[in-house]
N, C-alpha and C. Protein backbone atom coordinates (compact mmCIF):
# COMPACT_ATOMS: atom_id res chain seq x y z
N UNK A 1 -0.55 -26.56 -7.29
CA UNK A 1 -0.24 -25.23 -7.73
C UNK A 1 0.78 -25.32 -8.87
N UNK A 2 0.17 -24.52 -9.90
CA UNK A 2 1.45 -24.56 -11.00
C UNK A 2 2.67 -23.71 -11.01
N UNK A 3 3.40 -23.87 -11.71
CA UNK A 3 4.68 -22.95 -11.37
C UNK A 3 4.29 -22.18 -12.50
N UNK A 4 4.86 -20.46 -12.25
CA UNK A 4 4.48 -19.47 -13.61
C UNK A 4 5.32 -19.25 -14.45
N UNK A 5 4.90 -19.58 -15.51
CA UNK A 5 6.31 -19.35 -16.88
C UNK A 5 6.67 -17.83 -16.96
N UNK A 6 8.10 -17.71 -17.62
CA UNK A 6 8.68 -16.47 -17.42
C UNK A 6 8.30 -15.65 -17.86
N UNK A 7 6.76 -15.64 -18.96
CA UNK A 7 6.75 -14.46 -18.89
C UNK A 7 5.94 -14.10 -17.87
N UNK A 8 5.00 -14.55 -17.02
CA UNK A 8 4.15 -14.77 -16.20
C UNK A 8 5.29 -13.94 -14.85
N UNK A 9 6.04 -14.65 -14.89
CA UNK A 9 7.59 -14.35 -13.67
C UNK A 9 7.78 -12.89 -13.85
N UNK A 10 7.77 -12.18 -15.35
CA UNK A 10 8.35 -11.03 -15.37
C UNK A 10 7.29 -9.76 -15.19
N UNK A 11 5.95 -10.70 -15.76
CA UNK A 11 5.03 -9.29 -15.22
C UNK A 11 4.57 -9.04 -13.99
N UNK A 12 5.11 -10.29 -13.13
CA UNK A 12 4.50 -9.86 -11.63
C UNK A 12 5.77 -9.44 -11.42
N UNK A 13 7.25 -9.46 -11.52
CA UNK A 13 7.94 -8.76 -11.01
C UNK A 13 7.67 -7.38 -11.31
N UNK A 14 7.53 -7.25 -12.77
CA UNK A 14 7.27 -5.77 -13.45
C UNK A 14 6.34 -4.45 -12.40
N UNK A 15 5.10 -5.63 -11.99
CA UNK A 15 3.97 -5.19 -11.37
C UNK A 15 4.57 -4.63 -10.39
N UNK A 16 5.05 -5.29 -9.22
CA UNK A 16 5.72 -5.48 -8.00
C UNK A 16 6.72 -3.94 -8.18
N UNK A 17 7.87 -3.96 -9.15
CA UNK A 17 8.53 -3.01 -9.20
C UNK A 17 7.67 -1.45 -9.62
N UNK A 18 6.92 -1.10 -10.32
CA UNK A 18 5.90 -0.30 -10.38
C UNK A 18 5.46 0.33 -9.26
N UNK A 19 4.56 -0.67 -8.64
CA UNK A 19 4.40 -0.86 -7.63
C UNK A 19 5.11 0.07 -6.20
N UNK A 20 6.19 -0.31 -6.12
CA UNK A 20 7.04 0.06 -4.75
C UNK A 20 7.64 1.55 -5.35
N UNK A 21 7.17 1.53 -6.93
CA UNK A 21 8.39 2.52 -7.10
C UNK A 21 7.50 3.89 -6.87
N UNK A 22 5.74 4.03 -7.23
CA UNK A 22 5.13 4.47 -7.53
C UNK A 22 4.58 4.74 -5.82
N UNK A 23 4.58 3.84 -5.21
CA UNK A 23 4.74 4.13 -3.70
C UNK A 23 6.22 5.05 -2.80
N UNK A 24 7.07 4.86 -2.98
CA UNK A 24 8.05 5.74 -2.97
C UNK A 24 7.88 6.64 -3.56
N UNK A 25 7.39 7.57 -4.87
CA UNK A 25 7.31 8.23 -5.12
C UNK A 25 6.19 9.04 -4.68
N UNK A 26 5.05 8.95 -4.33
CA UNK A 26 4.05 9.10 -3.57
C UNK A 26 4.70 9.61 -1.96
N UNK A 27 5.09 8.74 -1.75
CA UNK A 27 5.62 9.00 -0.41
C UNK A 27 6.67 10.80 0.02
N UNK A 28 7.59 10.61 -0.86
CA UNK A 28 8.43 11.64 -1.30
C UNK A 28 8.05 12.80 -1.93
N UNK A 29 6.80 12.39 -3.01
CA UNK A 29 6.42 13.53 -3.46
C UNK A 29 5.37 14.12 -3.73
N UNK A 30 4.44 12.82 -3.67
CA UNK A 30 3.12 13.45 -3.27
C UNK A 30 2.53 13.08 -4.58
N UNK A 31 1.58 12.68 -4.67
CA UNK A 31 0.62 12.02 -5.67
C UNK A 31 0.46 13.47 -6.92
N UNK A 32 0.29 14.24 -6.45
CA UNK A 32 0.38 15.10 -7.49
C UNK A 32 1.07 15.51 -8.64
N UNK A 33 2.40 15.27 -8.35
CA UNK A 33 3.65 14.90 -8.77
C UNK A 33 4.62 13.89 -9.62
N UNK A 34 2.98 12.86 -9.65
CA UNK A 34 3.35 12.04 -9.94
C UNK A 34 2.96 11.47 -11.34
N UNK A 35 3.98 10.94 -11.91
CA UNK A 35 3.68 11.01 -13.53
C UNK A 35 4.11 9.70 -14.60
N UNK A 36 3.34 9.23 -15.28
CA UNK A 36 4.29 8.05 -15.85
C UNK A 36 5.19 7.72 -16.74
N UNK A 37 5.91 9.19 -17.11
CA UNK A 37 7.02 8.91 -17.85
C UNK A 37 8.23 8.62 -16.65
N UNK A 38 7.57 9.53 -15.59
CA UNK A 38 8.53 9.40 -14.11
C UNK A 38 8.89 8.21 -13.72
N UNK A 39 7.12 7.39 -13.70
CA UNK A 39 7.60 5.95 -13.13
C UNK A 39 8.26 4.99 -14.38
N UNK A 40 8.23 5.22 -15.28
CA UNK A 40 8.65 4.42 -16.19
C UNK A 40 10.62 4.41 -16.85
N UNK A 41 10.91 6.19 -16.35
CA UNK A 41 11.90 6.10 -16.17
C UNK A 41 12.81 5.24 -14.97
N UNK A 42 11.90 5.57 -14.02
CA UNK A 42 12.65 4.95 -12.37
C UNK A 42 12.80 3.50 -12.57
N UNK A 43 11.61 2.81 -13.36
CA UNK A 43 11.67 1.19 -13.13
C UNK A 43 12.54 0.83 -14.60
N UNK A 44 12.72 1.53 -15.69
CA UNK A 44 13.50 1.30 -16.66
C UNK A 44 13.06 0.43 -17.57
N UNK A 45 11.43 1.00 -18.05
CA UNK A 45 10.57 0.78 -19.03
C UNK A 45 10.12 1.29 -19.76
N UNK A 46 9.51 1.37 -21.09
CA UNK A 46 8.99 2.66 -21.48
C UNK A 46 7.65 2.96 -21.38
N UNK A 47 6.79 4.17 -22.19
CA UNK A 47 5.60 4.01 -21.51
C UNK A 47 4.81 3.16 -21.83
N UNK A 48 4.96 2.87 -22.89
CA UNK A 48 3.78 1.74 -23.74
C UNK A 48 4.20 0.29 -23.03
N UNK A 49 5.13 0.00 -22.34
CA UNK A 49 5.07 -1.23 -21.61
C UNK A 49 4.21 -0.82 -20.46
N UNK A 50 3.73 0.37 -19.87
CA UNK A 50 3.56 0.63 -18.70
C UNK A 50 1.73 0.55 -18.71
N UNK A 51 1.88 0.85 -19.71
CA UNK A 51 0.11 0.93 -20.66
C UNK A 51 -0.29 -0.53 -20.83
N UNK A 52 0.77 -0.87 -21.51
CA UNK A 52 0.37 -2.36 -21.62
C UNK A 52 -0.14 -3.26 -20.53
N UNK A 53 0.69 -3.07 -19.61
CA UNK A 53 0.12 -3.60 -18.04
C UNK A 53 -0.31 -2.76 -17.36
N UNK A 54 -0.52 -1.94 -17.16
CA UNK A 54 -1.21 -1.27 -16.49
C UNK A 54 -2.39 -0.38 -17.23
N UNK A 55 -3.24 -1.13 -18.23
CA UNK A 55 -3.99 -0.83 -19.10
C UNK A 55 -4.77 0.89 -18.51
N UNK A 56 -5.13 0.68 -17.51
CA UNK A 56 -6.38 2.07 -17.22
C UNK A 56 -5.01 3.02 -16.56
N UNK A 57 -3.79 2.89 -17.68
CA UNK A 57 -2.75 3.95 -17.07
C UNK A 57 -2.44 4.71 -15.53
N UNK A 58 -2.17 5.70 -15.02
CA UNK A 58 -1.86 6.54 -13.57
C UNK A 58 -2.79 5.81 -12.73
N UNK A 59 -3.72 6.12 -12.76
CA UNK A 59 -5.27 5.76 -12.16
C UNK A 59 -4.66 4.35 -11.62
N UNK A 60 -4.95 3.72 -12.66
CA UNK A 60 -5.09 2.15 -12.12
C UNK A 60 -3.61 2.00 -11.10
N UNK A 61 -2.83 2.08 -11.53
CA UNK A 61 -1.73 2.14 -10.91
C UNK A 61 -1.73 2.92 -9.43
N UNK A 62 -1.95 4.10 -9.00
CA UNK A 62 -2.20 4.61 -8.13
C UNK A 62 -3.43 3.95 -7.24
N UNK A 63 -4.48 3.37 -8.01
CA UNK A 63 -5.30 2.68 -7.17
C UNK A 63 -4.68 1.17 -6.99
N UNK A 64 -4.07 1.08 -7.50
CA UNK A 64 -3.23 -0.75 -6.92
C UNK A 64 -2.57 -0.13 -5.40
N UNK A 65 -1.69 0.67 -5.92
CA UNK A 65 -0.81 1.21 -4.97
C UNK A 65 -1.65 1.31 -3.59
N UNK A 66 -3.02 1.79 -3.48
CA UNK A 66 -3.96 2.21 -2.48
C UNK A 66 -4.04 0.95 -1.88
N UNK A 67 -4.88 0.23 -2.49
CA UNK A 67 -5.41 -1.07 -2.00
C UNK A 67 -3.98 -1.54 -1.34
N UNK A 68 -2.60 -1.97 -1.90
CA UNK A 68 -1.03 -2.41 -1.13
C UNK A 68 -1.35 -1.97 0.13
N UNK A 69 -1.09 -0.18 0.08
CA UNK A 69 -1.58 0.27 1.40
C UNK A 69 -2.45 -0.28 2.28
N UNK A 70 -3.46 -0.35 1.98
CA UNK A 70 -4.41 -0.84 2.96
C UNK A 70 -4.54 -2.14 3.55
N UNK A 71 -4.01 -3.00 2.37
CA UNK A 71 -3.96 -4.37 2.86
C UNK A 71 -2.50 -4.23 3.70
N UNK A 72 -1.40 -3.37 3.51
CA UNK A 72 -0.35 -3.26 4.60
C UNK A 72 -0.87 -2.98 6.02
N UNK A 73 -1.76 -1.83 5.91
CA UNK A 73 -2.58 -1.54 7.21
C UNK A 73 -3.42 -2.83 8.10
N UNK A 74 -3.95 -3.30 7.31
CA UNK A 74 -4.72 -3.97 7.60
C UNK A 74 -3.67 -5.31 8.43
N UNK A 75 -2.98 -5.83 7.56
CA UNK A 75 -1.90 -7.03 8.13
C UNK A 75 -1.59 -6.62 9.43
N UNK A 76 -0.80 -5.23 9.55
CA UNK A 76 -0.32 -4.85 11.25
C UNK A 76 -1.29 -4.64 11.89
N UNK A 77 -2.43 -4.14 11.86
CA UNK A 77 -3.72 -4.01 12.72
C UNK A 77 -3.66 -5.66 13.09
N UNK A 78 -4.04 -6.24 12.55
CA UNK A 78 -4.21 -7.59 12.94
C UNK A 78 -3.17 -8.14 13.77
N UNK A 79 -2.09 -8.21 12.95
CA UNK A 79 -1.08 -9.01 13.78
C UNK A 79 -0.77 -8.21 15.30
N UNK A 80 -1.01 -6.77 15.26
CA UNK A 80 -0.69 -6.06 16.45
C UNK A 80 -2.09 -6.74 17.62
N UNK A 81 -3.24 -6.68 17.45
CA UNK A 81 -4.11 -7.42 18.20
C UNK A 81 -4.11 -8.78 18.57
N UNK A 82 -3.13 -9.42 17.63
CA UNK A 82 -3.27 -11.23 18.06
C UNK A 82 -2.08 -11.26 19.04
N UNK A 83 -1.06 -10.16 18.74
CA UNK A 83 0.29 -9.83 19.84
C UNK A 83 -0.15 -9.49 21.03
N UNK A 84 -1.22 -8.49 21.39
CA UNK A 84 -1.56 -7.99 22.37
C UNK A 84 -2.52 -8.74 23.44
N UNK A 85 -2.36 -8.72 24.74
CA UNK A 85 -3.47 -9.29 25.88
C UNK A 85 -4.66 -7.76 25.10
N UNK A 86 -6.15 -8.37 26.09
CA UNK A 86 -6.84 -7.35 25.49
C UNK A 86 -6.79 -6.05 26.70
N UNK A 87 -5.57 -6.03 27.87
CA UNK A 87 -5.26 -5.13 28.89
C UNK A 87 -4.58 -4.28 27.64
N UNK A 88 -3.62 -4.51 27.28
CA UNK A 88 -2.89 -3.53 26.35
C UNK A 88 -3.26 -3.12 25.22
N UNK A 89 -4.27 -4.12 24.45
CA UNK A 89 -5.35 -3.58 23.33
C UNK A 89 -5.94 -2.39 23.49
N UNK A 90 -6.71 -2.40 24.92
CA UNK A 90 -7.81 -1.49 25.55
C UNK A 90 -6.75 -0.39 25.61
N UNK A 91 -5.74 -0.01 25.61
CA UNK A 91 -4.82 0.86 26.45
C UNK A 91 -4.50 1.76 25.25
N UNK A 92 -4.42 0.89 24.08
CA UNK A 92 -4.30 1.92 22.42
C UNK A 92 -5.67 2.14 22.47
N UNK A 93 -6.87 2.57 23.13
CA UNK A 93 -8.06 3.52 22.51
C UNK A 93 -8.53 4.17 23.63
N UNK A 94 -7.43 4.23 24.51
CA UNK A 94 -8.11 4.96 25.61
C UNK A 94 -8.82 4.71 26.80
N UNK A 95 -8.53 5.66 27.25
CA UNK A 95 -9.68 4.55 28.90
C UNK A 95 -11.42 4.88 28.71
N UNK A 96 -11.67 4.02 29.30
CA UNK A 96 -13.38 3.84 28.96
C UNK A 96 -13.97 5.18 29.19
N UNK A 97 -15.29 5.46 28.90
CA UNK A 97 -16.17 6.64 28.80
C UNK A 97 -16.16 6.75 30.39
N UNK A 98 -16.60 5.52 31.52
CA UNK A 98 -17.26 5.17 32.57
C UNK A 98 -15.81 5.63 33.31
N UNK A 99 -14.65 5.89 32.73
CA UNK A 99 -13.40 5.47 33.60
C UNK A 99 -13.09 6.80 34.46
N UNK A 100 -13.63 8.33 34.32
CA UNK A 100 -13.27 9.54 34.87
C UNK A 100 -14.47 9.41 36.04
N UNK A 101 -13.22 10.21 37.02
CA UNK A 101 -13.40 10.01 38.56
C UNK A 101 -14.59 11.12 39.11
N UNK A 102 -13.84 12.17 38.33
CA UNK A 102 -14.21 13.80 38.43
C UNK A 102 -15.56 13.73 37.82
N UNK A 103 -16.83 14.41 38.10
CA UNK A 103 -17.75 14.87 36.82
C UNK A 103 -17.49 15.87 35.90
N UNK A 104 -18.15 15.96 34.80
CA UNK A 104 -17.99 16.83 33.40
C UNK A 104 -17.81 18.09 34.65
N UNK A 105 -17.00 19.14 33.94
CA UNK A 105 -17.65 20.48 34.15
C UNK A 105 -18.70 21.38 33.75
């Protein structure tokens, strides 16, 4: 594996900071709200750096942000099932269809 030269170093930090900032802001204010002179003020860039890497502008950015999400989701789903016996797995979805004593009314 090679090591990444700095400028390589600064656009994944760049990314990364975007990133969390554009998620916090989302979070707080709601995607609607959300704008890229906003994020570009918060991370302390201007916009044409923000264009520059983040070529397909809001969009692309907001869809990075998605996918973070999901692959966050996705990590604790997992790790929460490899933590769990499958007694306590079964116990987050409920008891079985077969499991009521009573019949329907």
């Amino acid at each position: 594996m090679t090591a990444l030269g700095r400028r390589e170093r600064m656009r994944v930090q760049m990314s990364v900071e975007v990133r969390s900032t554009v998620r916090r802001l989302i979070a707080h204010q709601g995607v609607e709200a959300l704008t890229l002179a906003e994020v570009a003020r918060r991370v302390g860039v201007t916009l044409a750096a923000l264009y520059r890497h983040f070529e397909g502008g809001l969009p692309d950015i907001v869809y990075q942000v998605a996918e973070d999400i999901v692959d966050d989701l996705v990590r604790t789903l997992q790790s929460g099932r490899s933590s769990r016996s499958p007694t306590a797995a079964s116990s987050l979805t409920g008891p079985s269809p077969t499991a009521h004593t009573k019949p329907w009314p």
